[in-house]
C-alpha atoms as a PDB file:
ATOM      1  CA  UNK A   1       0.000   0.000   0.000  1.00  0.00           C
ATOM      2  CA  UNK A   2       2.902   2.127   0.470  1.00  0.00           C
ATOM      3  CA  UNK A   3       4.023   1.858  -2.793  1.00  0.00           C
ATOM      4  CA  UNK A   4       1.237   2.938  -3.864  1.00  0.00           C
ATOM      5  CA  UNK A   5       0.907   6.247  -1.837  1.00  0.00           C
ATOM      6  CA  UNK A   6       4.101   6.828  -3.199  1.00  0.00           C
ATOM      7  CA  UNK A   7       2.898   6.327  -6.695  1.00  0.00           C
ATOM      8  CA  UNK A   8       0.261   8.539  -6.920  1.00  0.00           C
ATOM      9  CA  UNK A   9       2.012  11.592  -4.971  1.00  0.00           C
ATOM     10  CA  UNK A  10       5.172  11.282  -7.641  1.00  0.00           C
ATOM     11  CA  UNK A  11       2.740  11.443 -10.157  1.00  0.00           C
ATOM     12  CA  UNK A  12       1.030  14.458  -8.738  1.00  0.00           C
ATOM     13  CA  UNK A  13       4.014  16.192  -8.326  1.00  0.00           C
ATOM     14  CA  UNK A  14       5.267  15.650 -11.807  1.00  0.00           C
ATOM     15  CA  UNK A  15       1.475  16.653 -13.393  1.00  0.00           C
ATOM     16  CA  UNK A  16       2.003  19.829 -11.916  1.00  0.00           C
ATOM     17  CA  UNK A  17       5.894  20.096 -12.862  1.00  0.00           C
ATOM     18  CA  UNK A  18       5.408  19.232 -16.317  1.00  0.00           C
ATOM     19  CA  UNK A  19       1.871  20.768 -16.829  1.00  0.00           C
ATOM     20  CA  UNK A  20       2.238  23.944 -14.621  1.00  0.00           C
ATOM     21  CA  UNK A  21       5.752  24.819 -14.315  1.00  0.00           C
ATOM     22  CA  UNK A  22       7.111  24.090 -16.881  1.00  0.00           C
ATOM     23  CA  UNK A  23       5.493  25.654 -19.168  1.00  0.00           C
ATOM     24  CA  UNK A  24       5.046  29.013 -17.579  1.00  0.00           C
ATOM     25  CA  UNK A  25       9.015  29.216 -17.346  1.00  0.00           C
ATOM     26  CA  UNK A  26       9.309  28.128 -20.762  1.00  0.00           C
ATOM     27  CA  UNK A  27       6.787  31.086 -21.658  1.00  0.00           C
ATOM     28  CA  UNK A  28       8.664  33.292 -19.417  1.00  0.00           C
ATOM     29  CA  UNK A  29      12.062  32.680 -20.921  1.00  0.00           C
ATOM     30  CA  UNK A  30      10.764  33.119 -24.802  1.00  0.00           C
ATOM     31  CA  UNK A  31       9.005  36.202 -23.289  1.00  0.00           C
ATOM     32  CA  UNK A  32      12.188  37.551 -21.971  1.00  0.00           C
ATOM     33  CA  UNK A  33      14.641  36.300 -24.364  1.00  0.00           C
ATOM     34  CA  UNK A  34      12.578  36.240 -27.463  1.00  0.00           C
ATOM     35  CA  UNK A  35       9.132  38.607 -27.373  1.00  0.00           C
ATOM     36  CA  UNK A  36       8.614  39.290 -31.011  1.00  0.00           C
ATOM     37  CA  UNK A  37       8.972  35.815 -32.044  1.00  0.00           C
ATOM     38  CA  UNK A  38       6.989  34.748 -28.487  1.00  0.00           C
ATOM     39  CA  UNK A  39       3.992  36.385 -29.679  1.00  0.00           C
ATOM     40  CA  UNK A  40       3.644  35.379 -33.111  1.00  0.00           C
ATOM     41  CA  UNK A  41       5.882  37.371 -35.143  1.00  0.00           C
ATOM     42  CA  UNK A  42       2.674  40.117 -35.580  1.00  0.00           C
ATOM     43  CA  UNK A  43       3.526  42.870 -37.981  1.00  0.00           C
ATOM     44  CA  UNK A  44       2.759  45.946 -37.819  1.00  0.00           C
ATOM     45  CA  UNK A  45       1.666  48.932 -40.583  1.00  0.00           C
ATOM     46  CA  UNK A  46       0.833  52.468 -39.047  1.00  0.00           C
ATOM     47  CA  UNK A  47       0.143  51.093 -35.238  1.00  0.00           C
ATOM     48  CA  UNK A  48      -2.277  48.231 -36.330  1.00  0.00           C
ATOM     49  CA  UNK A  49      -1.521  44.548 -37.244  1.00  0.00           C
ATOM     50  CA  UNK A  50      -1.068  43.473 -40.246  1.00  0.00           C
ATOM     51  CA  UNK A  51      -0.099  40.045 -40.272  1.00  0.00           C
ATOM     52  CA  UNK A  52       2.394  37.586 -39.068  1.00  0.00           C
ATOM     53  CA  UNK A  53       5.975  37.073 -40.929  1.00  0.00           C
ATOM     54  CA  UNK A  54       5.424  33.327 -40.030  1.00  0.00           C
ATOM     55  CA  UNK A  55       2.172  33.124 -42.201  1.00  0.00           C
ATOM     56  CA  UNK A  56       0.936  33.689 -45.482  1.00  0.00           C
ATOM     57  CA  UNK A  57      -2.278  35.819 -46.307  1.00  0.00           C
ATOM     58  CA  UNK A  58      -4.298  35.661 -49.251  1.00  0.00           C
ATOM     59  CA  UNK A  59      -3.161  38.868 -51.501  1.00  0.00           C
ATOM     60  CA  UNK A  60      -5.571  39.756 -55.010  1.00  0.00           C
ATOM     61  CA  UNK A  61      -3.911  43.576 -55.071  1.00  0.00           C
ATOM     62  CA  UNK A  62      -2.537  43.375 -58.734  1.00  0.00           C
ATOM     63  CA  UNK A  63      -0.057  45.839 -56.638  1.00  0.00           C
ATOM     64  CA  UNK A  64       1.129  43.675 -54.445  1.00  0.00           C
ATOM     65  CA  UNK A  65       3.022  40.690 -54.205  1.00  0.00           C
ATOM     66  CA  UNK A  66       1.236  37.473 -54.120  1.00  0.00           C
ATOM     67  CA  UNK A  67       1.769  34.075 -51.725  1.00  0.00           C
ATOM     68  CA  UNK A  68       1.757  30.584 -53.020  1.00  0.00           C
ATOM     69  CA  UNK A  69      -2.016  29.113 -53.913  1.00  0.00           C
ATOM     70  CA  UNK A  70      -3.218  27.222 -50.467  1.00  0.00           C
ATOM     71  CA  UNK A  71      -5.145  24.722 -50.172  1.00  0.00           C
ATOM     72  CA  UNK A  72      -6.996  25.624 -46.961  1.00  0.00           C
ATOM     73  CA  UNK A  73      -7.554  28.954 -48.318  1.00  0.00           C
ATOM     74  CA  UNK A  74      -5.094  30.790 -45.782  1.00  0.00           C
ATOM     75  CA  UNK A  75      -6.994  29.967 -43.056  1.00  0.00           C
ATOM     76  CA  UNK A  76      -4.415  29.578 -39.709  1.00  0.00           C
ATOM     77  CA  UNK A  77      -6.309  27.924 -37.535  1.00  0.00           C
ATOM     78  CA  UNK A  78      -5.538  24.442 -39.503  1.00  0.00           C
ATOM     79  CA  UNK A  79      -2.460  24.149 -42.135  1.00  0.00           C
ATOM     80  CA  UNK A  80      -2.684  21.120 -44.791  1.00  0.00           C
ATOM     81  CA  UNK A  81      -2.154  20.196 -48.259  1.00  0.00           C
ATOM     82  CA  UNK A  82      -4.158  18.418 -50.755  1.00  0.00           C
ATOM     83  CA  UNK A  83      -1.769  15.105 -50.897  1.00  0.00           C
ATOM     84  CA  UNK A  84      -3.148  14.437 -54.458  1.00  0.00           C
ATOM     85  CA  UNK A  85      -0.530  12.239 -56.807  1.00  0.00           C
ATOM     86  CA  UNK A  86       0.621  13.646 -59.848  1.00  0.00           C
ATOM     87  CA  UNK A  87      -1.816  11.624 -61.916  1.00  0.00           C
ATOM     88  CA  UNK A  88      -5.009  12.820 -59.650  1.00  0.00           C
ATOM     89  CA  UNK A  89      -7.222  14.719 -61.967  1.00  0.00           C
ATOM     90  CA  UNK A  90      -8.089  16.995 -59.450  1.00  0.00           C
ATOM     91  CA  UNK A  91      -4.097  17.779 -59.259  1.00  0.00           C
ATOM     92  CA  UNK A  92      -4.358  18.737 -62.310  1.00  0.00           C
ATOM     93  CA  UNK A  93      -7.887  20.265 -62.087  1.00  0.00           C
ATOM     94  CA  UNK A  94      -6.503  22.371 -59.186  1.00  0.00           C
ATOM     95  CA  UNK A  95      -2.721  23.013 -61.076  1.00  0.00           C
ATOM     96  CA  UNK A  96      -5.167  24.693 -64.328  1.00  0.00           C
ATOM     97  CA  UNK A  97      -7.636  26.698 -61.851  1.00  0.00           C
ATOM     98  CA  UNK A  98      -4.357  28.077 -60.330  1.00  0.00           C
ATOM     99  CA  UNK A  99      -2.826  29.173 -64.045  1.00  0.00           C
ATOM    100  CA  UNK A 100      -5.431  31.237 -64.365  1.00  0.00           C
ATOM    101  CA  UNK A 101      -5.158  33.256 -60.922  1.00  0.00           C
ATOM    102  CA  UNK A 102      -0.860  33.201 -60.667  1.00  0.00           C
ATOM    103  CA  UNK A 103      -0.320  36.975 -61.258  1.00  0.00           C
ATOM    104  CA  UNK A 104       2.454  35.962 -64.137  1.00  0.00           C
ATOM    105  CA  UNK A 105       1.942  38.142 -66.637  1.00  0.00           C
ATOM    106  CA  UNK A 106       0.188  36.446 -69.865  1.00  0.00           C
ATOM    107  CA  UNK A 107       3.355  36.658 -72.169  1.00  0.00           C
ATOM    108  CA  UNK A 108       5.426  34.165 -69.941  1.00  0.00           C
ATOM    109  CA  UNK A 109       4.865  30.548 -71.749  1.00  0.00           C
ATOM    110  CA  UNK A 110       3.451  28.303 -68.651  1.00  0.00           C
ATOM    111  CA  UNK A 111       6.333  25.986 -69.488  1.00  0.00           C
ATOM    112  CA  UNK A 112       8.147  28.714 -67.718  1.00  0.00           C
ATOM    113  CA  UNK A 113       6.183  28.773 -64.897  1.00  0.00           C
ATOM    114  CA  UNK A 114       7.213  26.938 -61.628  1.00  0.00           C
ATOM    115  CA  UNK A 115       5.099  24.340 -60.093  1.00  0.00           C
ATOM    116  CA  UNK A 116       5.472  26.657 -56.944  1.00  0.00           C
ATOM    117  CA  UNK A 117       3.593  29.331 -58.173  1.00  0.00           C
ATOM    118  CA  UNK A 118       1.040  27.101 -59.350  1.00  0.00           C
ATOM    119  CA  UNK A 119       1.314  23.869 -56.222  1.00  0.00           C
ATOM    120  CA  UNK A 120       0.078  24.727 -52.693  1.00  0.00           C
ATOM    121  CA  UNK A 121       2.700  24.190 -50.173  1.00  0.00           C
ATOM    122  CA  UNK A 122       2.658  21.526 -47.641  1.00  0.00           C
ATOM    123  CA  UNK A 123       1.076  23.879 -44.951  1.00  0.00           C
ATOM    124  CA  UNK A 124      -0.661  25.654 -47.317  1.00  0.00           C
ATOM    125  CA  UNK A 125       0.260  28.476 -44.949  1.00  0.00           C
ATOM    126  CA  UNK A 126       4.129  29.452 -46.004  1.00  0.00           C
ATOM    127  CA  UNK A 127       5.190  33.120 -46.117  1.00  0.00           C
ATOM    128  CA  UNK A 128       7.748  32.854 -48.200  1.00  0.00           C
ATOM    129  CA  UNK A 129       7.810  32.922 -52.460  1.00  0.00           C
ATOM    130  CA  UNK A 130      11.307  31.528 -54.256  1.00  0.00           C
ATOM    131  CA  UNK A 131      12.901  34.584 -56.233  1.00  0.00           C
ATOM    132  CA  UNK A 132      11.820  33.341 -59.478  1.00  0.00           C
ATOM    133  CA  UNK A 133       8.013  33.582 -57.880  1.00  0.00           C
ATOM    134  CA  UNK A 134       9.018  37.027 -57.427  1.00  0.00           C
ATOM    135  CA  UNK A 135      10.115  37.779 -60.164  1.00  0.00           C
ATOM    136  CA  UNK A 136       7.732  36.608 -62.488  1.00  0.00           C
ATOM    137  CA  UNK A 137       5.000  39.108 -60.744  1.00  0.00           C
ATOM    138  CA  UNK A 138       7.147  42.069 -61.515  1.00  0.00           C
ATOM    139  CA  UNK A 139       5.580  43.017 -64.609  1.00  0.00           C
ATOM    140  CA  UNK A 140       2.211  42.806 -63.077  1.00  0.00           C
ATOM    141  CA  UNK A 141       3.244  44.431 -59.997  1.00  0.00           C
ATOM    142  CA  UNK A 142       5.446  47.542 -61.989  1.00  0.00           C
ATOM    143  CA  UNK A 143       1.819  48.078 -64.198  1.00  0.00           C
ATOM    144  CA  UNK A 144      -0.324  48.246 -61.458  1.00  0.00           C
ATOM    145  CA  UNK A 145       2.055  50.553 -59.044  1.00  0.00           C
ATOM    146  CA  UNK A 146       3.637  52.648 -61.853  1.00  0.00           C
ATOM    147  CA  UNK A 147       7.105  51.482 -59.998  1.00  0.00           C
ATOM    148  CA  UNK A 148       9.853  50.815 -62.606  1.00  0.00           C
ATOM    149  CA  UNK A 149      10.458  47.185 -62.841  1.00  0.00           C
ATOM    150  CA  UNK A 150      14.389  47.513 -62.172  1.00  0.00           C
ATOM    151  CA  UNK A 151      12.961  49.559 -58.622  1.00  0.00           C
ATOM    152  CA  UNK A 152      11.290  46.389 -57.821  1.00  0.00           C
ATOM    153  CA  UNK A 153      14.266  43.568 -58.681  1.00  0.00           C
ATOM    154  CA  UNK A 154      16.357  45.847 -56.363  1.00  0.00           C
ATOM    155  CA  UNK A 155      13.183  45.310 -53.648  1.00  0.00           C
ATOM    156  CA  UNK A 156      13.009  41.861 -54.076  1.00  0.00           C
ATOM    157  CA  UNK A 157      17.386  41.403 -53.797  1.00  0.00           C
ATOM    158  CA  UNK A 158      17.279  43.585 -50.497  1.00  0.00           C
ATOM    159  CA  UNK A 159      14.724  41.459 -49.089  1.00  0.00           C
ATOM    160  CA  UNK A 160      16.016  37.951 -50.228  1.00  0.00           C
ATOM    161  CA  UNK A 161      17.337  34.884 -47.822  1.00  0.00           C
ATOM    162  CA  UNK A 162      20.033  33.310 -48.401  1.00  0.00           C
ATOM    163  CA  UNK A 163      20.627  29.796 -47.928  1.00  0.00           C
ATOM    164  CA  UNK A 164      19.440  28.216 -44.378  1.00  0.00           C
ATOM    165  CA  UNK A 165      22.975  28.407 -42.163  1.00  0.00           C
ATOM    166  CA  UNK A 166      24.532  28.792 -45.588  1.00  0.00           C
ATOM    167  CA  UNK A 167      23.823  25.461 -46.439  1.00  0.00           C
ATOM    168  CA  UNK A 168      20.336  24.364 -46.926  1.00  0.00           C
ATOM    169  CA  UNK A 169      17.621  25.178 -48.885  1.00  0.00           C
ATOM    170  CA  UNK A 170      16.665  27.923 -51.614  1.00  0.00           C
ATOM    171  CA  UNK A 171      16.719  31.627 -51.389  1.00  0.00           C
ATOM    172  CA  UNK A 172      13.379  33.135 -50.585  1.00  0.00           C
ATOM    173  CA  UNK A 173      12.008  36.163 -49.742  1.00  0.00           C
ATOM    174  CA  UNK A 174       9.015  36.749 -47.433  1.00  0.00           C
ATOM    175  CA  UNK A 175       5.926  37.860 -49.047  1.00  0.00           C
ATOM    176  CA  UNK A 176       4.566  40.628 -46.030  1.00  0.00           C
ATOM    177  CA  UNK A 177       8.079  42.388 -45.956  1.00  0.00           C
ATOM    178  CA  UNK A 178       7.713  42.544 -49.697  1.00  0.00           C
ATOM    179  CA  UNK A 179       4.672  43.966 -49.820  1.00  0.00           C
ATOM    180  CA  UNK A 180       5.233  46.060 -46.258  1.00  0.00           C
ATOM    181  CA  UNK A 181       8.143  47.654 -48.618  1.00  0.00           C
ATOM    182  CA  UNK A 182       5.920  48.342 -51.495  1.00  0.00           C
ATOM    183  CA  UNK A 183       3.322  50.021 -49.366  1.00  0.00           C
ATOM    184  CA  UNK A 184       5.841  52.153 -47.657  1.00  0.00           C
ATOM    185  CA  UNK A 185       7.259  53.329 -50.731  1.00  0.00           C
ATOM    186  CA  UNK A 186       3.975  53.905 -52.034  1.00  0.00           C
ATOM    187  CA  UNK A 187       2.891  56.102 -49.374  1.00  0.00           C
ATOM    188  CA  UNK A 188       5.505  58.480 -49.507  1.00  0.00           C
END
C-alpha cells in the first residue's frame, strides 16, 4: 500500500511540474529572451496589425506581391495540403484553376512557370515565395504601381534569404516584408 501512496504523490508532483511549471518558465524565458517571435511574429503597418511574418495571407492587389495558392484557403487555424498524386485529376484540375489566378503576366509561356507558383505548399500556410516567384509578378506588380520594374528587382534582392545556415535550402524572400516595402514606398 505504500508503494502505492508513493505512486500517486510522484505522479502528482510531476502533473504539476510538467503541466504547470514548466510551461510558464518556458513562456517566461521566450518572453524575456525572445518577445517578437513569443507572440507570433505580428507585424505591424501604421500602429495596427497586419499580419504575421510566419504566415501567409491571401493577396488579389494586382499591386502587391502574391503568396503561393493554399489549399486551406489561408486559413491559420488548420495548415494542410491536398496530398493528391501527380496523376489525380483533381491535381491537375486544381494546377489549371491556379494558371489562371498566378499573377504571371500572360506573355510568360506556362512551361516557364514553376510548379510553386502554381502547387500549394505543404502547410498551405508558407510566407515565403522563391525569387523566381518574385520575379515573375514584376511586370504585373510595376503596371499596377507605376514602380519601374528595375525599382522592384532591387526590392526583391534587399529582401532575399540566403541559404538556411549557408547550407540548406533555396533563397526566398518573405511575401509581407515585400509587400510592407511596397506600401511604404507607395505612401511616400
Amino acid at each position: 500500500m505504500a508503494n502505492v501512496w508513493r505512486s500517486i504523490r510522484f505522479t502528482v508532483i510531476l502533473g504539476i511540474l510538467l503541466s504547470v511549471i514548466y510551461p510558464l518558465f518556458v513562456t517566461l524565458i521566450g518572453n524575456l529572451v525572445f518577445p517578437f517571435q513569443a507572440k507570433g511574429s505580428m507585424v505591424r503597418l501604421h500602429g495596427h496589425i497586419v499580419g504575421s511574418q510566419l504566415i501567409a495571407q491571401k493577396v488579389t492587389n494586382p499591386g502587391l506581391f502574391w503568396p503561393r495558392p493554399s489549399f486551406v484557403h489561408y486559413a491559420a487555424n488548420g495548415s494542410g495540403a491536398s496530398n493528391y498524386g501527380p496523376t489525380n485529376p483533381l491535381l491537375v484540375k486544381s494546377v489549371a484553376a491556379n494558371l489562371k489566378h498566378d499573377g504571371v503576366s500572360p506573355s510568360v509561356p506556362v512551361s516557364e512557370i514553376p510548379p510553386s507558383m502554381v502547387e500549394s505548399s505543404g502547410s498551405g500556410l508558407d510566407p515565403d515565395i522563391t525569387i523566381t516567384d518574385a520575379l515573375l509578378q514584376i511586370p504585373r506588380i510595376s503596371k499596377a504601381t507605376g514602380i519601374r520594374e528595375e525599382s522592384l528587382k532591387q526590392l526583391v534582392a534587399k529582401k532575399e534569404t540566403g541559404l538556411y545556415w549557408g547550407l540548406w535550402g533555396t533563397p526566398m524572400v518573405n511575401v509581407m516584408e515585400l509587400n510592407l516595402a511596397l506600401e511604404r514606398r507607395l505612401s511616400q
